[in-house]
Protein backbone atom coordinates (compact mmCIF):
# COMPACT_ATOMS: atom_id res chain seq x y z
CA UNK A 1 0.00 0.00 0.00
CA UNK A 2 1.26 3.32 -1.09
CA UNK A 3 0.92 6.18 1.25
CA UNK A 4 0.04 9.74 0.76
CA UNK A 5 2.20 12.57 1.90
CA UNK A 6 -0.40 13.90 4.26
CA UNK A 7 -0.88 9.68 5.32
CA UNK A 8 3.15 9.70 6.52
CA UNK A 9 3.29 13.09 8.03
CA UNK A 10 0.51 12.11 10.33
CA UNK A 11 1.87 8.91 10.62
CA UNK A 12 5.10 10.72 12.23
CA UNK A 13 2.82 13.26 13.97
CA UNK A 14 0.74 10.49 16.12
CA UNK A 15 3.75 8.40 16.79
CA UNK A 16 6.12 11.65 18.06
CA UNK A 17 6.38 11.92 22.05
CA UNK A 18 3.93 15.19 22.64
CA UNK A 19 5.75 18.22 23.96
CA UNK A 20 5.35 18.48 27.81
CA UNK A 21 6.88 21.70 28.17
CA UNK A 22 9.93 22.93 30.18
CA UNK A 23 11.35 21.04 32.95
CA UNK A 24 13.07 22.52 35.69
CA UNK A 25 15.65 19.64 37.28
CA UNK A 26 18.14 19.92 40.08
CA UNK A 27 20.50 17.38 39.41
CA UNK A 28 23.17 16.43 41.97
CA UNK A 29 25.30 13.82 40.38
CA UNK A 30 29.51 13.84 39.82
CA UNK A 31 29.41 12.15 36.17
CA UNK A 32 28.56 14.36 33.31
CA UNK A 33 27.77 11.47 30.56
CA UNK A 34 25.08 9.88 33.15
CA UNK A 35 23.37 13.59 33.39
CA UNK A 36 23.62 13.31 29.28
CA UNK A 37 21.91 10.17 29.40
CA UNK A 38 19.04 11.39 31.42
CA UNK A 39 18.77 14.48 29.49
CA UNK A 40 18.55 12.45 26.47
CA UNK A 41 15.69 10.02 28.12
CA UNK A 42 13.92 12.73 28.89
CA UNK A 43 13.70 14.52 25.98
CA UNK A 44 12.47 11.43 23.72
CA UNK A 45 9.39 11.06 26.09
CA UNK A 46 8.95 15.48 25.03
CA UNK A 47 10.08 17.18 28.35
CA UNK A 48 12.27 20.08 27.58
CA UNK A 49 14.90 19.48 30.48
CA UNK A 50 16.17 22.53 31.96
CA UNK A 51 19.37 20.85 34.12
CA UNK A 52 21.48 22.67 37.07
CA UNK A 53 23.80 20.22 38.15
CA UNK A 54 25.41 20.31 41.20
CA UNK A 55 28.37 17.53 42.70
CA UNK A 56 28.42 18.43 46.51
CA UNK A 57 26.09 19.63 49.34
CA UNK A 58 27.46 23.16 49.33
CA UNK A 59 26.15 23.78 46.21
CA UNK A 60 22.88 21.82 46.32
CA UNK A 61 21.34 23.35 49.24
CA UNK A 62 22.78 26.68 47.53
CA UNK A 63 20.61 26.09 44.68
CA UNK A 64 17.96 24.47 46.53
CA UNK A 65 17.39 27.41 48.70
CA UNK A 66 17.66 30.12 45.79
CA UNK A 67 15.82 28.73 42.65
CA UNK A 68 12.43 27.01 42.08
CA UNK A 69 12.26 22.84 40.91
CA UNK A 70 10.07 20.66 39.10
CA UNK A 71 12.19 17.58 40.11
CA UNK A 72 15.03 16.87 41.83
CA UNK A 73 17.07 13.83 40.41
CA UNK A 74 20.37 12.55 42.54
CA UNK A 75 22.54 9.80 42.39
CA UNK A 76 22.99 7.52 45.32
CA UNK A 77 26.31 7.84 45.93
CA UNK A 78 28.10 10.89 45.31
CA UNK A 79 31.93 11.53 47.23
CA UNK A 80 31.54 12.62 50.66
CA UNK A 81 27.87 12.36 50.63
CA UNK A 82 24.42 10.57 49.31
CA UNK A 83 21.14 10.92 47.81
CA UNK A 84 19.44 10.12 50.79
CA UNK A 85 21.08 12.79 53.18
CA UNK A 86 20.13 15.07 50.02
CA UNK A 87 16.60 13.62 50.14
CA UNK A 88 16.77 14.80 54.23
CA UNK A 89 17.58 18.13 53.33
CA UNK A 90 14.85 18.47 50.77
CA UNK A 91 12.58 17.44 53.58
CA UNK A 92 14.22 19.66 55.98
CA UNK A 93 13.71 22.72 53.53
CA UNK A 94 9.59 22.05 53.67
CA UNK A 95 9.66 22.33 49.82
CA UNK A 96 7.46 19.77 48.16
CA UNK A 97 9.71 19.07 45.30
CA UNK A 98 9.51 15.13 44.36
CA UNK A 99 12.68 13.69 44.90
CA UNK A 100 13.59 10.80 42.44
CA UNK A 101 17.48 8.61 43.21
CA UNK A 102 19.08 7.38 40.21
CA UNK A 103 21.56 4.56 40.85
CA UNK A 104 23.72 1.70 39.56
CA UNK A 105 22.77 -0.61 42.48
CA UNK A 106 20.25 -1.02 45.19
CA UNK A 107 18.94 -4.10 46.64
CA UNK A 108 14.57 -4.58 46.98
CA UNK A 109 14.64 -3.95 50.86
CA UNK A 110 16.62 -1.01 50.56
CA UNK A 111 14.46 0.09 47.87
CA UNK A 112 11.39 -0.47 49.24
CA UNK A 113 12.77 1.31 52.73
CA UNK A 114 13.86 4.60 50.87
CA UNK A 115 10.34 4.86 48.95
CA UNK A 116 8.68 4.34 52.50
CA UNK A 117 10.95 7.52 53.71
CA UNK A 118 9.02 9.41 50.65
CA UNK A 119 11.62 9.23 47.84
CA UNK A 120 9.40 9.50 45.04
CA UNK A 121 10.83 6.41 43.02
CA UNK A 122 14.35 5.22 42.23
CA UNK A 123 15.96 4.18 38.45
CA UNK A 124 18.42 1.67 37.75
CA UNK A 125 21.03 3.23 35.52
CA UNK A 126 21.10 0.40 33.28
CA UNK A 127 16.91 0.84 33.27
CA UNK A 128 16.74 4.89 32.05
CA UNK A 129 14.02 4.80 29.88
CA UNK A 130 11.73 4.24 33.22
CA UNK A 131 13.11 7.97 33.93
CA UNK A 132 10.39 9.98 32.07
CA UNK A 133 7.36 7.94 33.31
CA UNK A 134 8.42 8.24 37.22
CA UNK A 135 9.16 11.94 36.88
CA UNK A 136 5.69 12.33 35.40
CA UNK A 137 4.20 10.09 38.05
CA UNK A 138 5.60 12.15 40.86
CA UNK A 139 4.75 15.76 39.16
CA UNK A 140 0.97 14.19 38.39
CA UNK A 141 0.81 13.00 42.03
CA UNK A 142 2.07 16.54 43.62
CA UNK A 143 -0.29 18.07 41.14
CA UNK A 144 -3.23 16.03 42.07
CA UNK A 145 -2.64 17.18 46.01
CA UNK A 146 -2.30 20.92 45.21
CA UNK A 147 -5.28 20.90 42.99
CA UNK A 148 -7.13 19.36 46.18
CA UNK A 149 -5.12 21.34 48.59
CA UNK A 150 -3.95 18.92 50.62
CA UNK A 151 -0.33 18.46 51.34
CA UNK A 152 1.44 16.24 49.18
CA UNK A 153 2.84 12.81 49.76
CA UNK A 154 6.14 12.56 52.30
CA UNK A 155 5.26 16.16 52.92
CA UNK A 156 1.65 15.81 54.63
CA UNK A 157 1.91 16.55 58.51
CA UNK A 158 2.49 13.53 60.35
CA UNK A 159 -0.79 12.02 62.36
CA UNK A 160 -1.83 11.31 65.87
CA UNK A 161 -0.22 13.89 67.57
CA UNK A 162 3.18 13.68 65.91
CA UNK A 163 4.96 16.91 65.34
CA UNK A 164 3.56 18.63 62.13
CA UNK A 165 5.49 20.88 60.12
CA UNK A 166 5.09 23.89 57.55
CA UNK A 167 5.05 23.17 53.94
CA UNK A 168 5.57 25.19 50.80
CA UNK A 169 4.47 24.12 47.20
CA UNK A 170 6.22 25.96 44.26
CA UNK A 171 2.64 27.25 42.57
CA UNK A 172 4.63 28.38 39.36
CA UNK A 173 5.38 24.36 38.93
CA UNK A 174 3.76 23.31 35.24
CA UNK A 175 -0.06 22.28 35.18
CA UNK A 176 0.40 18.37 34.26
CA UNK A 177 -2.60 17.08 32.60
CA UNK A 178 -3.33 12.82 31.70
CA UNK A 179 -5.29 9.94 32.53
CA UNK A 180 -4.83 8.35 35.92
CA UNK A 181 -0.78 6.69 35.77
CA UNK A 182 -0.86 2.73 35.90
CA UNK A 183 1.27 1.53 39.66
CA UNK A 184 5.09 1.98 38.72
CA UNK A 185 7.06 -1.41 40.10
CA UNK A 186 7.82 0.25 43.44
CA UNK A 187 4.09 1.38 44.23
CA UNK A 188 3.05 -2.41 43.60
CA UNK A 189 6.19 -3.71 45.60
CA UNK A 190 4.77 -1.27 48.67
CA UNK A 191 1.27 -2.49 48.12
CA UNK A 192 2.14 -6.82 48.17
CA UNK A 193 4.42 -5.81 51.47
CA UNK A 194 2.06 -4.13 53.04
CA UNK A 195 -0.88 -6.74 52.35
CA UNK A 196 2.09 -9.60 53.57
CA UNK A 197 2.31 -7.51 56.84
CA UNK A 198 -2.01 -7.56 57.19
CA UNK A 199 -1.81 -10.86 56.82
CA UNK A 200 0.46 -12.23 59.82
């Protein structure tokens, strides 16, 4: 079968990743080609990633503290300090900013521990192309909460008479619009632990 011109450019026009719009990304990780690998990820799925990257706490609480985020992306490991003590200062800061770790290595129970802390999800470096879906999960999530305006995920005061705490959500974040996201691998890992642990 022989297609027309106007058949093939809307061919290419249906199966080319819609443009999401800009996407504002602190980035603390020490090896430029894995930022270009992200960046590249990203960018097939249509984000438009706007990248500060930073390689030490100094600077990432620096920029933390003086710009506004979509996303914060770290690696795990990072000389002379981690993603999670970044992930503590994030909370620390009472910014609601999801917080995503990208790493080479990191076993199911450690996993499953950090996304109970209220990382937003974690990526396998050898497992990238999950990247754009997990960002948009976490912005769609945040999104959802503001829109309702309840506080959002590791962010919402704690309950029964725990200490609550003061939290700011960037309004100028992008308006995310799309059907309802399926579970990502981590949010049905959570959900078969917690229904082993109602069941002893």
């Amino acid at each position: 079968m022989v297609l027309s011109k106007l058949e093939i450019a809307a061919s290419a026009h249906a199966n080319s990743p819609k443009v999401k719009g800009d996407l504002r990304i602190l980035y603390l990780e020490d090896n430029p080609r894995d930022v270009e690998l992200c960046v590249m990820e990203l960018r097939k799925a249509g984000f438009h990633p706007l990248i500060d990257t930073v390689v030490n706490r100094e600077d990432f609480l620096a920029k933390l503290h003086s710009s506004t985020y979509d996303v914060i992306l770290s690696d795990h490991g990072i000389p002379g300090w981690n993603g999670l003590e970044a992930f503590h200062e994030v909370m620390h800061s009472g910014v609601a900013i999801p917080f995503i770790l990208i790493t080479g290595t990191l076993g199911e129970e450690r996993a499953v521990e950090l996304i109970k802390q209220g990382v937003a999800d974690y990526i396998l470096k050898d497992r990238l192309a999950r990247l754009p879906a997990a960002v948009q999960n976490a912005l769609e999530s945040r999104l959802r909460a503001m829109n309702a305006g309840k506080p959002w995920g590791p962010f919402a005061p704690a309950k029964s008479g725990s200490d609550s705490c003061s939290i700011r959500l960037p309004r100028e974040s992008m308006v995310w619009t799309s059907t309802v996201p399926a579970p990502s691998p981590t949010e049905l890992a959570l959900f078969f632990l917690d229904m082993k642990i109602l069941a002893t």
